[in-house]
Protein backbone atom coordinates (compact mmCIF):
# COMPACT_ATOMS: atom_id res chain seq x y z
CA UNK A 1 -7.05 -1.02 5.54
CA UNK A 2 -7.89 0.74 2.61
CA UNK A 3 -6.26 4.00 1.87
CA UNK A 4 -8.37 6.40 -0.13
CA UNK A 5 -7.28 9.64 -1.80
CA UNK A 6 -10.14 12.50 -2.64
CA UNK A 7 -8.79 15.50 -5.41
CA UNK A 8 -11.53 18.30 -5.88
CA UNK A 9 -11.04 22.24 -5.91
CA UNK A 10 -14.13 22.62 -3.82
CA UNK A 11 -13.77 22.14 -0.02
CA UNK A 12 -17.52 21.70 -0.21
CA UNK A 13 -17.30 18.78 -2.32
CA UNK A 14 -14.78 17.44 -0.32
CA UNK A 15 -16.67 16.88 2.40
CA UNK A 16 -19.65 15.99 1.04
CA UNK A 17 -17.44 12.94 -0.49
CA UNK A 18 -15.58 12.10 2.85
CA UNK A 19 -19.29 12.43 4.80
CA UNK A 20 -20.46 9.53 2.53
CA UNK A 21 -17.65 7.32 3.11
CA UNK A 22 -17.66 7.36 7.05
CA UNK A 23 -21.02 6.54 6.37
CA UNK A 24 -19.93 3.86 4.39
CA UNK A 25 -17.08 2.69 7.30
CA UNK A 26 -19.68 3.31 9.57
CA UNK A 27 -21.94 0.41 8.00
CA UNK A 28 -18.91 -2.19 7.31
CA UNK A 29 -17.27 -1.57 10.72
CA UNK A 30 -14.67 -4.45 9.19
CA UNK A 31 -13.44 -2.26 6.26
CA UNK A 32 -11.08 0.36 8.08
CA UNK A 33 -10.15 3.13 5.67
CA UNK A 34 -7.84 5.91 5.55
CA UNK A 35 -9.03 9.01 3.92
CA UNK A 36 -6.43 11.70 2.44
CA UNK A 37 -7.75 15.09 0.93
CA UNK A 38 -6.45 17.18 -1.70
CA UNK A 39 -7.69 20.40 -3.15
CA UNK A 40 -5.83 20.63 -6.20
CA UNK A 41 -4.21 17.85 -8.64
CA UNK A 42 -0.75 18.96 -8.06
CA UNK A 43 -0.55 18.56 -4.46
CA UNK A 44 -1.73 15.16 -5.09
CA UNK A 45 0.42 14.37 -7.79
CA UNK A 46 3.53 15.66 -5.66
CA UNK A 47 2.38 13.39 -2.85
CA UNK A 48 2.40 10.20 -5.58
CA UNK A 49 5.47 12.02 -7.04
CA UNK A 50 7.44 12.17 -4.00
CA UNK A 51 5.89 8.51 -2.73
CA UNK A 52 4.44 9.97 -0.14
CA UNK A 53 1.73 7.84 -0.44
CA UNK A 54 -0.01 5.73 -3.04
CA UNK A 55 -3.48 5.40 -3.06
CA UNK A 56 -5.50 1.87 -3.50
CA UNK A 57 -8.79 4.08 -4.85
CA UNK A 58 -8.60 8.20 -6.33
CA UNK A 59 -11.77 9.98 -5.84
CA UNK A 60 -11.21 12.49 -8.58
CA UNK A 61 -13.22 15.95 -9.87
CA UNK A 62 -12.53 15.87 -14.08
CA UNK A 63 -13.00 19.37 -13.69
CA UNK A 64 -9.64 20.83 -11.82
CA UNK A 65 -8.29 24.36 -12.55
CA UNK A 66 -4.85 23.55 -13.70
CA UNK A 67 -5.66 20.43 -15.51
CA UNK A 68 -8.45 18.03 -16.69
CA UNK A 69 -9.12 15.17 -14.57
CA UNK A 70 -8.27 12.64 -17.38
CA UNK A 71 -4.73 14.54 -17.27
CA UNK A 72 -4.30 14.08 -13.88
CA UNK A 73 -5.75 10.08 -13.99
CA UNK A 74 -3.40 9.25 -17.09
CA UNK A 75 -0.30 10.78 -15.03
CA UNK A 76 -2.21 9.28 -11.79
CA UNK A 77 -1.59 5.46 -13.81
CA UNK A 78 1.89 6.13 -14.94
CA UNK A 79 3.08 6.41 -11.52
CA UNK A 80 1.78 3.08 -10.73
CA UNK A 81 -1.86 4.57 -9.13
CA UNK A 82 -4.75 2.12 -10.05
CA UNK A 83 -8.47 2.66 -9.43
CA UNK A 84 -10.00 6.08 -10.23
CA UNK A 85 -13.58 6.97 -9.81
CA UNK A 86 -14.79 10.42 -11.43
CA UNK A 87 -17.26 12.66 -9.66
CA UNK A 88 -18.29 15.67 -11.99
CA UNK A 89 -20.87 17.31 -13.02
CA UNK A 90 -21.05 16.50 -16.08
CA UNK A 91 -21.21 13.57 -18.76
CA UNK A 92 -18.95 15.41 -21.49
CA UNK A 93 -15.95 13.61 -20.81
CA UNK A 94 -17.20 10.09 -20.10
CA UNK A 95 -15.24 8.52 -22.79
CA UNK A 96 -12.09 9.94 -22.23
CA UNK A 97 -12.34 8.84 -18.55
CA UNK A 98 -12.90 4.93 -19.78
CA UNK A 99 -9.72 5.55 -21.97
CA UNK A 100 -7.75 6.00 -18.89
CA UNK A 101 -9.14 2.64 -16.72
CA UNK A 102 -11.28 4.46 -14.89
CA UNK A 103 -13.70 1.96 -12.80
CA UNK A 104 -16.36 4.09 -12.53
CA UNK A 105 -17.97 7.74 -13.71
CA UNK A 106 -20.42 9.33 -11.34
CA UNK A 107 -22.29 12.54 -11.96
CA UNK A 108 -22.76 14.91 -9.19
CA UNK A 109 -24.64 15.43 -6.49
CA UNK A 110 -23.06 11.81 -6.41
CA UNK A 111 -25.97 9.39 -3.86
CA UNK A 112 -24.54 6.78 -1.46
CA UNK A 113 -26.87 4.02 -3.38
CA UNK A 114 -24.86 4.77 -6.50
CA UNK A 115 -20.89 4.93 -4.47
CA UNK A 116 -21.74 2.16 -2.20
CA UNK A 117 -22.28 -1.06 -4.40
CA UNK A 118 -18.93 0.83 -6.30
CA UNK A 119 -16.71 1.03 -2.99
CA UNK A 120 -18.19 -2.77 -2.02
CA UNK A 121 -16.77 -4.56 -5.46
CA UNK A 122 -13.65 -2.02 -5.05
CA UNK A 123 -13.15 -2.90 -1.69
CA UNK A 124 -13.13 -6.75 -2.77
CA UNK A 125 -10.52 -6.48 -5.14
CA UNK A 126 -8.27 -4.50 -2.66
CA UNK A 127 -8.34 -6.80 -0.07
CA UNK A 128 -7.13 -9.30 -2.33
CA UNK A 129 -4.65 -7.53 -3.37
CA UNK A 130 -2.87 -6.70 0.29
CA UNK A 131 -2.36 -9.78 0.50
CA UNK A 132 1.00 -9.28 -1.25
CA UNK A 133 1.84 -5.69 0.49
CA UNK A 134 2.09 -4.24 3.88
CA UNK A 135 0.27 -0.84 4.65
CA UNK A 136 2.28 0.59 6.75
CA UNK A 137 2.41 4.66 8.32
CA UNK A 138 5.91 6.02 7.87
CA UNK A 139 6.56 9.64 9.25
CA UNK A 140 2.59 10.48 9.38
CA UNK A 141 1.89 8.66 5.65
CA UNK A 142 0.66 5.66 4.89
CA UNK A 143 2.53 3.93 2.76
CA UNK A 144 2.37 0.70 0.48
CA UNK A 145 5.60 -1.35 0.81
CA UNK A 146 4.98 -4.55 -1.55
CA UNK A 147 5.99 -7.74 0.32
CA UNK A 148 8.45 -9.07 -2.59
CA UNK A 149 10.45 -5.72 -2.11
CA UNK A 150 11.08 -6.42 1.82
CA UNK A 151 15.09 -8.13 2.55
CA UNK A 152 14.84 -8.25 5.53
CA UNK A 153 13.92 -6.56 8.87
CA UNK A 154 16.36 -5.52 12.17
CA UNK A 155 15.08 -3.81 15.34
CA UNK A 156 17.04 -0.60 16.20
CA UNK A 157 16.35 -0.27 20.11
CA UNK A 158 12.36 1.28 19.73
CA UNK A 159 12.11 0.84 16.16
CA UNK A 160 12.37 -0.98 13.29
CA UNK A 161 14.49 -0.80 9.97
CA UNK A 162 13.34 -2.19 6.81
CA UNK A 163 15.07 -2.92 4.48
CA UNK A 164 14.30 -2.78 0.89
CA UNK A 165 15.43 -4.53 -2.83
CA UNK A 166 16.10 -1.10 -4.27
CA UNK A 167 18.82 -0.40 -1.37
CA UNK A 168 16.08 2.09 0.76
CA UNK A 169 15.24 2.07 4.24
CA UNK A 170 12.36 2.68 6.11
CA UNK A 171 12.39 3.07 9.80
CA UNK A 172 9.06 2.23 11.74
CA UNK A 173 8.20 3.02 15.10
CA UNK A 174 6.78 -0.52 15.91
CA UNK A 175 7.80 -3.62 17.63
CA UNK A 176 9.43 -6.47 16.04
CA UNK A 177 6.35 -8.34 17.78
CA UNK A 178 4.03 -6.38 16.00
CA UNK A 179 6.01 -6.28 12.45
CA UNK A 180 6.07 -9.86 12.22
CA UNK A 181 2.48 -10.44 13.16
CA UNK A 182 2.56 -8.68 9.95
CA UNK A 183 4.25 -11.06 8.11
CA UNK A 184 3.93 -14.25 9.52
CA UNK A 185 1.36 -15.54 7.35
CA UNK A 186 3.61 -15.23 4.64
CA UNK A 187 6.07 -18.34 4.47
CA UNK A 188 9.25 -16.83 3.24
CA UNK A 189 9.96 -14.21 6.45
CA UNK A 190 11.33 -15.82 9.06
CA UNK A 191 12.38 -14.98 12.13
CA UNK A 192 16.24 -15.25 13.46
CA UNK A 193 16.87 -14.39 16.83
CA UNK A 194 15.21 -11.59 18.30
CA UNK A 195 16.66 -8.71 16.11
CA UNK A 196 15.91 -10.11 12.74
CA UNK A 197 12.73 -10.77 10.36
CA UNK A 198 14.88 -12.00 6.97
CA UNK A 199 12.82 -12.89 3.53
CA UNK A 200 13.75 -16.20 2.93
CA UNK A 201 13.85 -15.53 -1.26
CA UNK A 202 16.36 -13.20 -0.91
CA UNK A 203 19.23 -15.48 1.01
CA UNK A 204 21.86 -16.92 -1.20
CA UNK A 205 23.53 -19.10 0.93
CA UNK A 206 24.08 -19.80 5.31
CA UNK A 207 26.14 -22.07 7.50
CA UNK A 208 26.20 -22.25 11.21
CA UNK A 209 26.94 -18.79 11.75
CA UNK A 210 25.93 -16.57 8.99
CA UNK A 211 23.55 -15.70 6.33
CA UNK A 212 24.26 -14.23 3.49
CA UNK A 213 22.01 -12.59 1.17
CA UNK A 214 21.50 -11.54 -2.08
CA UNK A 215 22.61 -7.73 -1.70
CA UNK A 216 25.49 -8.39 -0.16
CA UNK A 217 24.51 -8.19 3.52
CA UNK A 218 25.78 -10.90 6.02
CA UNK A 219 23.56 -11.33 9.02
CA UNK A 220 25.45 -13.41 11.88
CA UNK A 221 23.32 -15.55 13.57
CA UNK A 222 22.83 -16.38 17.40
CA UNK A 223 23.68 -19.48 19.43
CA UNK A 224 20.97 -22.12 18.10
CA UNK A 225 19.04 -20.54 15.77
CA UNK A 226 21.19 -22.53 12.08
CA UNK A 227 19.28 -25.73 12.97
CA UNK A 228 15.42 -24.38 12.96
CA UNK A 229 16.56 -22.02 10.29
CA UNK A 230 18.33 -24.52 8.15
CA UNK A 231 14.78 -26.30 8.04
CA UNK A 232 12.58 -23.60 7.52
CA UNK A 233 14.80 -22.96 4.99
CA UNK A 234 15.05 -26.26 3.11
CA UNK A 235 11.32 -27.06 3.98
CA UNK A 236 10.36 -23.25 1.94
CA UNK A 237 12.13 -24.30 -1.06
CA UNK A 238 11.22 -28.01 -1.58
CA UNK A 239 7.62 -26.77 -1.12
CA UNK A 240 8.45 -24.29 -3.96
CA UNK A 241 9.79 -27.42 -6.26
């Protein structure tokens, strides 16, 4: 899944922009993306702002009313946003927009043989890169929770509670089937009993009926699950060595 945010004043240009990339899903059925609109910078600085969301590619206009695009990329960066394309209609502020990382400047009307061979090397480099996160839709956003942040999961009843380094939570309406499906392919969650997904960096120490981790929480663990643990446990770290 790649999550991609489009910022442009014109509702036109909007959908000229999200026309081209169904196309584009359309012809790489494998490559599902997520498209969010925005017509003006603030409501999509807010949405970074706020961490609604976090896009892996902006699709930005460099000519907004309330600021120019460059503004918008260089604030866009500092929140810890990455790849920015530019669609305008002009050439006047190419430089600027390579002083702010951008991976691309296209000039409008913007042809799908010019974004396409863009979105394909793009596309490469994100799928790399989720290898280390989890995109995951929290209270109608999708969000991108990096897999080093994760403690440790526990079902609540129809949901599931995450629970993060930095002390937040974020409840997902998912299974703990489906959550560790998630994670599974990445050798330090593990899973303890039937309530539990735990990261196995963050636990400082566990006997027979306990594990303790690193921010203080004690998770008590069910009738025969220390043994397999103990060995997943032992068997992560000497790998590690």
């Amino acid at each position: 899944m790649c999550l991609i945010a489009l910022c442009d004043d014109e509702t036109e240009e909007l959908d000229k922009t999200e026309a081209m990339l169904n196309v584009y899903q359309s012809k790489n059925p494998k490559c599902e993306l997520v498209i969010e609109r925005f017509e003006s910078a603030e409501e999509l600085l807010d949405a970074v702002r706020g961490k609604k969301l976090l896009p892996d590619l902006l699709l930005l206009d460099i000519y907004m009313p309330e600021k120019l695009g460059t503004a918008v990329a260089k604030e866009f960066r500092e929140l810890g946003g990455s790849r920015i394309i530019f669609l305008t209609t002009s050439t006047a502020h190419a430089l600027e927009a390579f002083r702010v990382d951008a991976v691309q400047y296209l000039v409008k009307p913007v042809s799908e043989k010019e974004l396409f061979p863009v979105l394909d090397r793009i596309l490469e480099y994100v799928k790399e890169e989720q290898k280390k996160f989890l995109l995951l839709r929290i209270e109608g956003k999708i969000c991108r929770v990096a897999l080093g942040d994760i403690v440790y999961c526990e079902a609540q009843g129809r949901y599931q509670a995450l629970s993060l380094e930095d002390g937040r939570q974020l409840v997902l309406r998912m299974t703990m089937t489906e959550i560790f499906r998630m994670l599974s392919s990445h050798q330090e969650f593990v899973k303890v009993g039937i309530s539990y997904i735990v990261n196995m960096e963050y636990i400082n120490s566990l006997n027979a009926q306990e594990i303790y981790l690193d921010t203080g929480k004690i998770i008590h663990l069910p009738r025969g699950a220390y043994q397999p643990l103990r060995e997943m446990y032992l068997k992560y770290y000497c790998e590690e060595i």
